[in-house]
C-alpha atoms as a PDB file:
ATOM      1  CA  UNK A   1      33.602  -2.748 -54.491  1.00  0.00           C
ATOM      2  CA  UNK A   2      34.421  -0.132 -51.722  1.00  0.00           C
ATOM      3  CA  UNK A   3      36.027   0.012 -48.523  1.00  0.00           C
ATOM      4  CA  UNK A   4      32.770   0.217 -46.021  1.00  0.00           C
ATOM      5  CA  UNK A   5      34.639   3.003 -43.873  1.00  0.00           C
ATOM      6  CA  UNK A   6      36.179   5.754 -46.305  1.00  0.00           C
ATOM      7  CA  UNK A   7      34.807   4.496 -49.810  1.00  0.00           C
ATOM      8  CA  UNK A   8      38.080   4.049 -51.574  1.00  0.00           C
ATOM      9  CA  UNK A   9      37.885   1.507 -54.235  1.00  0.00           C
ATOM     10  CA  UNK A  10      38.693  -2.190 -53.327  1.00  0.00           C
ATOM     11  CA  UNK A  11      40.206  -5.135 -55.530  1.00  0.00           C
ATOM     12  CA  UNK A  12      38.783  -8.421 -55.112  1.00  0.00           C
ATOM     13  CA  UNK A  13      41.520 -10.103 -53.028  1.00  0.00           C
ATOM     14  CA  UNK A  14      42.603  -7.386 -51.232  1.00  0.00           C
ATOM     15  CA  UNK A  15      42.689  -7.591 -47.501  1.00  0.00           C
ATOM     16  CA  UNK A  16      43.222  -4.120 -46.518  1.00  0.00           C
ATOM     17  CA  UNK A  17      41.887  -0.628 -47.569  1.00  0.00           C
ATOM     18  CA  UNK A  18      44.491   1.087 -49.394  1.00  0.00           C
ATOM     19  CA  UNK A  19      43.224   4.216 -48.229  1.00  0.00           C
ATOM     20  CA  UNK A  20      42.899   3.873 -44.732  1.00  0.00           C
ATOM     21  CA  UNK A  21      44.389   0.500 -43.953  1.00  0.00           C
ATOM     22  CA  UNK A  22      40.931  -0.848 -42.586  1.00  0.00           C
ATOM     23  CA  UNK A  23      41.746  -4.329 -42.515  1.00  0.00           C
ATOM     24  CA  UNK A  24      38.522  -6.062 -43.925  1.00  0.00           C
ATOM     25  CA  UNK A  25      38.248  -9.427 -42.111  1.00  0.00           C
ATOM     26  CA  UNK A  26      38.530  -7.638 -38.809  1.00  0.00           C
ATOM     27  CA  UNK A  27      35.718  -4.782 -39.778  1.00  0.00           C
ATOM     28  CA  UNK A  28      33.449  -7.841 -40.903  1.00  0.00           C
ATOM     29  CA  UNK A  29      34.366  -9.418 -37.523  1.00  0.00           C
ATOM     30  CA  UNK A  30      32.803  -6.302 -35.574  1.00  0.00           C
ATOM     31  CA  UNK A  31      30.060  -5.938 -37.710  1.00  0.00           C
ATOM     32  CA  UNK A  32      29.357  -9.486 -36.678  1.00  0.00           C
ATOM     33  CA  UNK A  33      29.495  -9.048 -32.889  1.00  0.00           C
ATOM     34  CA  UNK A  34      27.635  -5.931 -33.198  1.00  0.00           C
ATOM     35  CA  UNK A  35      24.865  -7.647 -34.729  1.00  0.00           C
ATOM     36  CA  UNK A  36      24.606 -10.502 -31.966  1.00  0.00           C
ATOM     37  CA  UNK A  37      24.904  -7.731 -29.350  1.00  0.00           C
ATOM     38  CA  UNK A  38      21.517  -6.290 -30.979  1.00  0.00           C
ATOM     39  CA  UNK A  39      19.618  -9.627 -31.166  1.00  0.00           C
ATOM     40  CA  UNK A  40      20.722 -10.437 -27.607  1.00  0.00           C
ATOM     41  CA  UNK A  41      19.931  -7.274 -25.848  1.00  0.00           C
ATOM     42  CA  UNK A  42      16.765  -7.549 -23.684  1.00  0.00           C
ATOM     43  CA  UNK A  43      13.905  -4.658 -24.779  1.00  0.00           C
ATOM     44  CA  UNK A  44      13.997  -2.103 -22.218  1.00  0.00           C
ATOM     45  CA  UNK A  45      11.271  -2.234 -20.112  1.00  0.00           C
ATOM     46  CA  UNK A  46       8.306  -0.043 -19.239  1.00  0.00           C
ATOM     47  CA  UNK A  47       9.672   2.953 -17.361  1.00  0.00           C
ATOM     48  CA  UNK A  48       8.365   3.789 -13.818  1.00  0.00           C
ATOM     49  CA  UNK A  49       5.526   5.994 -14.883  1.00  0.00           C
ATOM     50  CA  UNK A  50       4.131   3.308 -17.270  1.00  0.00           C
ATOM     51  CA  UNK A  51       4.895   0.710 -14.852  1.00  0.00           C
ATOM     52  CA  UNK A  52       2.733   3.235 -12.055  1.00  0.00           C
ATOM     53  CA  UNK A  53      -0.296   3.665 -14.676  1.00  0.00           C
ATOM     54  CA  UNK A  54      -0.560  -0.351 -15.123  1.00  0.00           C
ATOM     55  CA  UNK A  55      -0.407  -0.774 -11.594  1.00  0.00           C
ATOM     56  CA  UNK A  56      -3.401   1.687 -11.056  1.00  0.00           C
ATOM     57  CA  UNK A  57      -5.211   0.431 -14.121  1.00  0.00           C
ATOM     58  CA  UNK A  58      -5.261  -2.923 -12.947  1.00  0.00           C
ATOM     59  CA  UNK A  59      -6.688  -1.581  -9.705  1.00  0.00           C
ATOM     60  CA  UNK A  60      -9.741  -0.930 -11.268  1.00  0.00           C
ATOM     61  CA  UNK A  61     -10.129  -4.707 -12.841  1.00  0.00           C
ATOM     62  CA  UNK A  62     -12.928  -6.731 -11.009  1.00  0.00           C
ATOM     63  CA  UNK A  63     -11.456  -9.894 -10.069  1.00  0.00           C
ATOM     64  CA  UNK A  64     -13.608 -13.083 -11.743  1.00  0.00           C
ATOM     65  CA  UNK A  65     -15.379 -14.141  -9.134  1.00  0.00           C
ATOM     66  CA  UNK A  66     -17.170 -10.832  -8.981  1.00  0.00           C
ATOM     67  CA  UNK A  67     -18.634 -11.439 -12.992  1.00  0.00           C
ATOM     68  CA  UNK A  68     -19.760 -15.080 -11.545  1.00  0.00           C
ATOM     69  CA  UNK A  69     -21.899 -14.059  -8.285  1.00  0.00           C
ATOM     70  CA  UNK A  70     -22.720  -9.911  -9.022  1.00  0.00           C
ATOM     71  CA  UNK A  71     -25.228 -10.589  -6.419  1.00  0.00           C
ATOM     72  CA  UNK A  72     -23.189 -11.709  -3.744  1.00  0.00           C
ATOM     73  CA  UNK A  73     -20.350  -9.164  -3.805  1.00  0.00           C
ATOM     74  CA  UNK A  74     -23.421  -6.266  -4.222  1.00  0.00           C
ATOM     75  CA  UNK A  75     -24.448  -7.696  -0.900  1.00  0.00           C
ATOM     76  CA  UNK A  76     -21.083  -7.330   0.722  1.00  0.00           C
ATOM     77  CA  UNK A  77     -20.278  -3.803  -0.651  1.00  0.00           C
ATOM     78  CA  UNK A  78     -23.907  -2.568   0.897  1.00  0.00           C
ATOM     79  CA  UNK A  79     -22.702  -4.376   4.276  1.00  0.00           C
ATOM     80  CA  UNK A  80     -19.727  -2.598   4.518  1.00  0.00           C
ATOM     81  CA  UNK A  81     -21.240   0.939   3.242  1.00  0.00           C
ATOM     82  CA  UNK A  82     -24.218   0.550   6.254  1.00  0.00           C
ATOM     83  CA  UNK A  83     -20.775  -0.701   8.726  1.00  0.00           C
ATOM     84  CA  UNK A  84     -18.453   1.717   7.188  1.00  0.00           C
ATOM     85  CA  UNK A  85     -20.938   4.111   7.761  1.00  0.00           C
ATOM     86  CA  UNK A  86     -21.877   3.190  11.552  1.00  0.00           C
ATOM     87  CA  UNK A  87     -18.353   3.728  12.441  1.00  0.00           C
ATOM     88  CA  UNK A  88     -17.900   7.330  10.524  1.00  0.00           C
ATOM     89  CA  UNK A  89     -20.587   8.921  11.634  1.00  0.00           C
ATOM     90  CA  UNK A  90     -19.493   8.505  15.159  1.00  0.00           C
ATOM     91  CA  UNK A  91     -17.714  10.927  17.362  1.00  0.00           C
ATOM     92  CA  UNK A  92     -14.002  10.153  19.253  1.00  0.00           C
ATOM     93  CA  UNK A  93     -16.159  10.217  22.560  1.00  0.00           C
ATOM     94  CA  UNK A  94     -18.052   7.794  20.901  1.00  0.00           C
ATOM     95  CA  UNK A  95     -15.106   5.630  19.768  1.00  0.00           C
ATOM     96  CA  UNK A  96     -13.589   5.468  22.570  1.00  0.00           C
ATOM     97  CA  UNK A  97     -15.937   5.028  25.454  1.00  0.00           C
ATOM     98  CA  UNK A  98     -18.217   2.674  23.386  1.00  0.00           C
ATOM     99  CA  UNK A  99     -15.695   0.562  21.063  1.00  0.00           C
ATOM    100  CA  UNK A 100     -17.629  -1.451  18.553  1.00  0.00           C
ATOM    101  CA  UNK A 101     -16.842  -5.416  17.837  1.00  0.00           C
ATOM    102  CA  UNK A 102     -13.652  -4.408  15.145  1.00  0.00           C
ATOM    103  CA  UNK A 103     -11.884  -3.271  18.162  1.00  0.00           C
ATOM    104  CA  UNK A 104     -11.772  -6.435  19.472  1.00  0.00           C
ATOM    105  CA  UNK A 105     -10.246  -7.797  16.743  1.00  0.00           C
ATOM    106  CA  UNK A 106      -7.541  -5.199  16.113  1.00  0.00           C
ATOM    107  CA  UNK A 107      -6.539  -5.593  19.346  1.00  0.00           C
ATOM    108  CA  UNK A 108      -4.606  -8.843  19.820  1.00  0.00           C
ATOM    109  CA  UNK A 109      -2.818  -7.550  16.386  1.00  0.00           C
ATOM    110  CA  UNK A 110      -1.971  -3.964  18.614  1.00  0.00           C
ATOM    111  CA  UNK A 111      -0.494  -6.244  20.863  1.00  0.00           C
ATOM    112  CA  UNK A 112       1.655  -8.766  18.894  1.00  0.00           C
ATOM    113  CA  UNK A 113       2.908  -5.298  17.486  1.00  0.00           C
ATOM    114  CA  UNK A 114       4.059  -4.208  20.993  1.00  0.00           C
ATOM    115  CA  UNK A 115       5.917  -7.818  21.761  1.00  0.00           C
ATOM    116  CA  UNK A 116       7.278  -7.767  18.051  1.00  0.00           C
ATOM    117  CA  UNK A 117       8.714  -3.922  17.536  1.00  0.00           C
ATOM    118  CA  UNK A 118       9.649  -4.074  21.149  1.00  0.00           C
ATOM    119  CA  UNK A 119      13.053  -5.693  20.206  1.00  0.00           C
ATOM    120  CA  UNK A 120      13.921  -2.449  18.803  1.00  0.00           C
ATOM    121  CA  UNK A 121      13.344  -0.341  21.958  1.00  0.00           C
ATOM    122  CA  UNK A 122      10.744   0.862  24.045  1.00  0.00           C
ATOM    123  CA  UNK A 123       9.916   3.729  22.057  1.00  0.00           C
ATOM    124  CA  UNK A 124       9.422   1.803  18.775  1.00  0.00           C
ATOM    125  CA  UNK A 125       8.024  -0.420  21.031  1.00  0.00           C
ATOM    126  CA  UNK A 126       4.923   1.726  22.281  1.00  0.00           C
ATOM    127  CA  UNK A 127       4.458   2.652  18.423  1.00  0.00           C
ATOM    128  CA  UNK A 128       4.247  -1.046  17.310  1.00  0.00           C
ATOM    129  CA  UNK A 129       1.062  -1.475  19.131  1.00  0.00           C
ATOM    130  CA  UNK A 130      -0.574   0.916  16.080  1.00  0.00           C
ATOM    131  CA  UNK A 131       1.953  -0.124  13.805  1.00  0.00           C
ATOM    132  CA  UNK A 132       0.799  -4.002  14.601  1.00  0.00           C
ATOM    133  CA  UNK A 133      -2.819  -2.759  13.778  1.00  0.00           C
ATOM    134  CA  UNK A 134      -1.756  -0.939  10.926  1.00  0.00           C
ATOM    135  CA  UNK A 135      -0.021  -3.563   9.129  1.00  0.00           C
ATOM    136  CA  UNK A 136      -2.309  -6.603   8.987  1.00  0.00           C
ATOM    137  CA  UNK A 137      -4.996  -5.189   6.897  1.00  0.00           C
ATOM    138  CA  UNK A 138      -1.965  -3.840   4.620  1.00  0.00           C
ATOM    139  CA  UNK A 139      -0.221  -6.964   4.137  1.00  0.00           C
ATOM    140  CA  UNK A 140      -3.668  -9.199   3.824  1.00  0.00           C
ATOM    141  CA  UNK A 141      -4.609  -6.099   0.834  1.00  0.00           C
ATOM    142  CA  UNK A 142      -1.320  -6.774  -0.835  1.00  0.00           C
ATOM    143  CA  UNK A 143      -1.742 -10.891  -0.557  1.00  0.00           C
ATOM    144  CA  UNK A 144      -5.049 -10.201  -2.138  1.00  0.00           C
ATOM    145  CA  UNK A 145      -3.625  -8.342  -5.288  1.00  0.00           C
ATOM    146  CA  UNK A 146      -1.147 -10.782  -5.632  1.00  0.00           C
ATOM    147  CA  UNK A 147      -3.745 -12.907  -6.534  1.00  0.00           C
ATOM    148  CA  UNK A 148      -6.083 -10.250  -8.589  1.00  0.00           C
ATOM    149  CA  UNK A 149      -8.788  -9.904  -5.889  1.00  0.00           C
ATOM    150  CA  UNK A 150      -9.287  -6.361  -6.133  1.00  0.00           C
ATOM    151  CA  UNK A 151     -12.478  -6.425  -4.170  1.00  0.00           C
ATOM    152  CA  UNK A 152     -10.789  -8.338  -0.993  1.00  0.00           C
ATOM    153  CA  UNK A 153      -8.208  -5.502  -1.204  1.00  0.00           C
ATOM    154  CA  UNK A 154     -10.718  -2.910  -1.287  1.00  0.00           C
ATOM    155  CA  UNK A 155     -12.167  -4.468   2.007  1.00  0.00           C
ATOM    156  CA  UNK A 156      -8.703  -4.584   3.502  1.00  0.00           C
ATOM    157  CA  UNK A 157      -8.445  -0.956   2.494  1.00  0.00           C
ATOM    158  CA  UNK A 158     -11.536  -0.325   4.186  1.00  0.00           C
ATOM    159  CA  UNK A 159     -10.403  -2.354   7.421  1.00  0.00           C
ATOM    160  CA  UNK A 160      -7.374  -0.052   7.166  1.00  0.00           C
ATOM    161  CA  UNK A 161      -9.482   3.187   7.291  1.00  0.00           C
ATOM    162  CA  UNK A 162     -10.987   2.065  10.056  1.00  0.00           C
ATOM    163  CA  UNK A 163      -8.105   1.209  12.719  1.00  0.00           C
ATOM    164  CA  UNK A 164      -7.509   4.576  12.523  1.00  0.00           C
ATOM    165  CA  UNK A 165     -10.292   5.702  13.972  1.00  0.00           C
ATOM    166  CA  UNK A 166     -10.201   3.004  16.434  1.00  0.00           C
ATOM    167  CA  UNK A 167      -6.350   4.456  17.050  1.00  0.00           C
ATOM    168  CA  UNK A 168      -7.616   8.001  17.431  1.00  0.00           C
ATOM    169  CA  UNK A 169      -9.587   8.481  20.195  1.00  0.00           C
ATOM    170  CA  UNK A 170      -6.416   6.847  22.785  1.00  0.00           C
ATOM    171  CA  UNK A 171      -4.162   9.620  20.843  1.00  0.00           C
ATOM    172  CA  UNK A 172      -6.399  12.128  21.881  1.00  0.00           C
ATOM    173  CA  UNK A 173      -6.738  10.476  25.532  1.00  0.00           C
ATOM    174  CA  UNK A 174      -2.780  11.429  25.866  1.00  0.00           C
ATOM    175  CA  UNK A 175      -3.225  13.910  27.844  1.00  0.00           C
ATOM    176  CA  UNK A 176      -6.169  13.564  30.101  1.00  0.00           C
ATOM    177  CA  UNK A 177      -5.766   9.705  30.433  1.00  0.00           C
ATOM    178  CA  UNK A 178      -9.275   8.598  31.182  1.00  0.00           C
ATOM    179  CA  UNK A 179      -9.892   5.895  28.470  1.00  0.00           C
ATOM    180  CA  UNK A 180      -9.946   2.656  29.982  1.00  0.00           C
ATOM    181  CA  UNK A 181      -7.193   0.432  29.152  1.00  0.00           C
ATOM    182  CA  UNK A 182      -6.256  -3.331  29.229  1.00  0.00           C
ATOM    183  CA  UNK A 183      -6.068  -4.713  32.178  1.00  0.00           C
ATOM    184  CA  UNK A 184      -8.394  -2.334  33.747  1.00  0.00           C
ATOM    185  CA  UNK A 185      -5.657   0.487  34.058  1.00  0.00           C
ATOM    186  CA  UNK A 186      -6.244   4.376  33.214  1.00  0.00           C
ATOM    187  CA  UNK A 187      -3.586   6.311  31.812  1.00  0.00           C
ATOM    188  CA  UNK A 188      -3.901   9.151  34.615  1.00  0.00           C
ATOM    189  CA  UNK A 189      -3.297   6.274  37.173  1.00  0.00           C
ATOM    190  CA  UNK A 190      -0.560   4.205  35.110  1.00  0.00           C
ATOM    191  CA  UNK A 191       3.091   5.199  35.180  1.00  0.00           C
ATOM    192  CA  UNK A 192       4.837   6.651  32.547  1.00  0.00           C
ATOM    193  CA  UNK A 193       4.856   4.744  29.267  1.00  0.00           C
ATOM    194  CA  UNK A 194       1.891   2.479  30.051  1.00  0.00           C
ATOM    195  CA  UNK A 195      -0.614   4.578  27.873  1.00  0.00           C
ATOM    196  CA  UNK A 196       0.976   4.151  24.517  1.00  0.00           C
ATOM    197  CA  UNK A 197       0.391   7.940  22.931  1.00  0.00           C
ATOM    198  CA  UNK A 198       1.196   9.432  26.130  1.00  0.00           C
ATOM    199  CA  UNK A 199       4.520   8.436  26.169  1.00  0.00           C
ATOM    200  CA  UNK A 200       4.910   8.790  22.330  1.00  0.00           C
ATOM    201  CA  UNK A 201       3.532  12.239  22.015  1.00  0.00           C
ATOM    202  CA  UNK A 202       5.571  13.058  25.635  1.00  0.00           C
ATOM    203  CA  UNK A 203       8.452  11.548  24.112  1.00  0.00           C
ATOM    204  CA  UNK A 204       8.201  13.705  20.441  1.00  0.00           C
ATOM    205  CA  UNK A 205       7.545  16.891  21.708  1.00  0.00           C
ATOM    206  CA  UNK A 206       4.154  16.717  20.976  1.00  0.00           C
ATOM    207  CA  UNK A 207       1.914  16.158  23.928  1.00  0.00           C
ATOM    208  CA  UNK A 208       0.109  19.303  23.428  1.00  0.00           C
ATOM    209  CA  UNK A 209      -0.918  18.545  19.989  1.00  0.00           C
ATOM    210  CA  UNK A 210      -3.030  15.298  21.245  1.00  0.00           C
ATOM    211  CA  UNK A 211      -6.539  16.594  20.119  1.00  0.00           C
ATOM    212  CA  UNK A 212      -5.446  17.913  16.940  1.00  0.00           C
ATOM    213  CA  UNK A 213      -3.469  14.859  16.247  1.00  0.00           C
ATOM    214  CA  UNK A 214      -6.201  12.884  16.531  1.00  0.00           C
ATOM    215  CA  UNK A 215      -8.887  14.754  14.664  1.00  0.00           C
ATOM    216  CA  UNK A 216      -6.453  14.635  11.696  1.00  0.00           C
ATOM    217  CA  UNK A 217      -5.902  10.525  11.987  1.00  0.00           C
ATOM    218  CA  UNK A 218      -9.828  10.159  12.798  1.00  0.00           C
ATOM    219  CA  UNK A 219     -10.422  12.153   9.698  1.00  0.00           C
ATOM    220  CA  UNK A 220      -7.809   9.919   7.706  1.00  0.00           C
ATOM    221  CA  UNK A 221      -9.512   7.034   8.868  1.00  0.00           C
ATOM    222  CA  UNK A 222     -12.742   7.856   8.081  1.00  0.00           C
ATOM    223  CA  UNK A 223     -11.101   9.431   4.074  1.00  0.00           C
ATOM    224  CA  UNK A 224      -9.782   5.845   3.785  1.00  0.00           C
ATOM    225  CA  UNK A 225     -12.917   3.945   4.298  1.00  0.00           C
ATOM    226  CA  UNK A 226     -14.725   6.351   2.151  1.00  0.00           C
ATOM    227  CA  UNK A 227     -12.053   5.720  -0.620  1.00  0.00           C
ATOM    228  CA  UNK A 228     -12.138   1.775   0.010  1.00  0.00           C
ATOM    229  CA  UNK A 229     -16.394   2.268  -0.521  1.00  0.00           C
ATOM    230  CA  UNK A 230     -16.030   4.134  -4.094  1.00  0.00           C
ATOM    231  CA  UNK A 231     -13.347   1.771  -4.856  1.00  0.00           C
ATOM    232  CA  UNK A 232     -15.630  -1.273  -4.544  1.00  0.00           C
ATOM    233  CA  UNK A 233     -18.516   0.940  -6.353  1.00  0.00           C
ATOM    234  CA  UNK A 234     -16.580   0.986  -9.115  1.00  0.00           C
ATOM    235  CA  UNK A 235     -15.598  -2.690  -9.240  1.00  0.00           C
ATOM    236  CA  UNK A 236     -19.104  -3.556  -9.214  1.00  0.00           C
ATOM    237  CA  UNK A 237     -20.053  -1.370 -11.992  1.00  0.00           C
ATOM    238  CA  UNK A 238     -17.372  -2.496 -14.359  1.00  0.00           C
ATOM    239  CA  UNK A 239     -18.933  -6.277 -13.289  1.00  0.00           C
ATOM    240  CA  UNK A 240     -22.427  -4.950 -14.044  1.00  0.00           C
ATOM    241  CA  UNK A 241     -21.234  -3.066 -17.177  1.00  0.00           C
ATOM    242  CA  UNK A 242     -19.832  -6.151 -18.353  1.00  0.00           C
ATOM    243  CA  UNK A 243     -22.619  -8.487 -17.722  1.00  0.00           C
ATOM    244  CA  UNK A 244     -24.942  -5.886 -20.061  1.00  0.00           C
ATOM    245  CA  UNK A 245     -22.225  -6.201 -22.106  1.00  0.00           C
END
């Protein structure tokens, strides 16, 4: 036998190392504790890039409905490639003086956005109207990948791509104020702050920049829906894949 720290020989009832004075019922003691602090430690988890790489993996899982009725979620990704399409193709003149029926529907969200960010100001205020827009398609894409419908969030996705071009055309209207607006009003005949991007753009520094701001957001947009498209694509051909399968 041999003291478990410096080796020195041991006698059978002796309680301390006679080399180094370990004291042998308190060393065992340790051990112990250290060995519970090993079985009881959680596993670390995946770091963040893992944890990214899942996230994005699992982007690209078809959710189960989609292996059940191929057909019907083929016909809904060709509806919203000949829609997506309508709305891409078109010009901010286009946009803007001839709003399609989406508009319609982002609107009483641009609103709520206005009465709801409002509390904070009237700057933040004029910006909630897009941020209002902006943030129901987001938080009905995140609902749906809570509950692994990847296809509903690539439709959300798509419905995101498109309020900005339905936000671009009144950013590039800053300036010149002739796009009608609710209520009947024009921005060259409203006061200050009615016309949402004139007073945010005025109010920034960045009134001149209208136009250009506005290509770049209708070219976002129309990125994003494009995205949301090969996104369903590829949903449906991991469905289809897996039916051959």
């Amino acid at each position: 036998m041999q003291c478990p720290k410096c080796e020195h020989p041991r006698g059978a009832g002796d309680t301390t190392c006679g080399g180094c004075g370990l004291v042998f019922h308190k060393y065992e003691a340790y051990l112990e504790r250290q060995r519970e602090l090993r079985e009881n430690q959680t596993p670390p988890g995946p770091d963040r890039a893992e944890r990214l790489k899942a996230f994005f993996q699992s982007l690209l899982v078809p959710p189960d409905t989609l292996y059940r009725y191929p057909a019907l979620y083929a016909l809904l990704w060709v509806g919203l490639v000949v829609w997506g399409w309508s709305y891409i193709t078109q010009s901010l003149h286009q946009l803007g003086y001839q709003p399609a029926f989406l508009h319609h529907v982002n609107l009483p969200f641009h609103e709520a956005g206005h009465v709801i960010f409002g509390l904070f100001g009237q700057f933040i205020g004029s910006l909630g109207g897009t941020l209002g827009q902006l943030l129901v398609p987001v938080i009905c894409g995140i609902a749906l990948l809570r509950r692994h419908d990847t296809f509903g969030a690539s439709v959300c996705l798509w419905w995101f791509g498109e309020n900005f071009l339905d936000i671009a055309p009144y950013m590039a209207d800053a300036r010149a104020g002739e796009l009608p607006l609710l209520g009947g009003n024009y921005g060259k005949s409203s006061p200050y702050g009615f016309h949402d991007w004139e007073f945010i753009l005025g109010e920034t520094g960045l009134l001149a920049w209208d136009k250009t701001l506005a290509a770049l957001t209708l070219n976002s947009g129309r990125a994003i829906m494009v995205l949301a498209m090969v996104w369903g694509a590829w949903l449906l051909w991991r469905g289809w894949r897996r039916q051959r399968g």
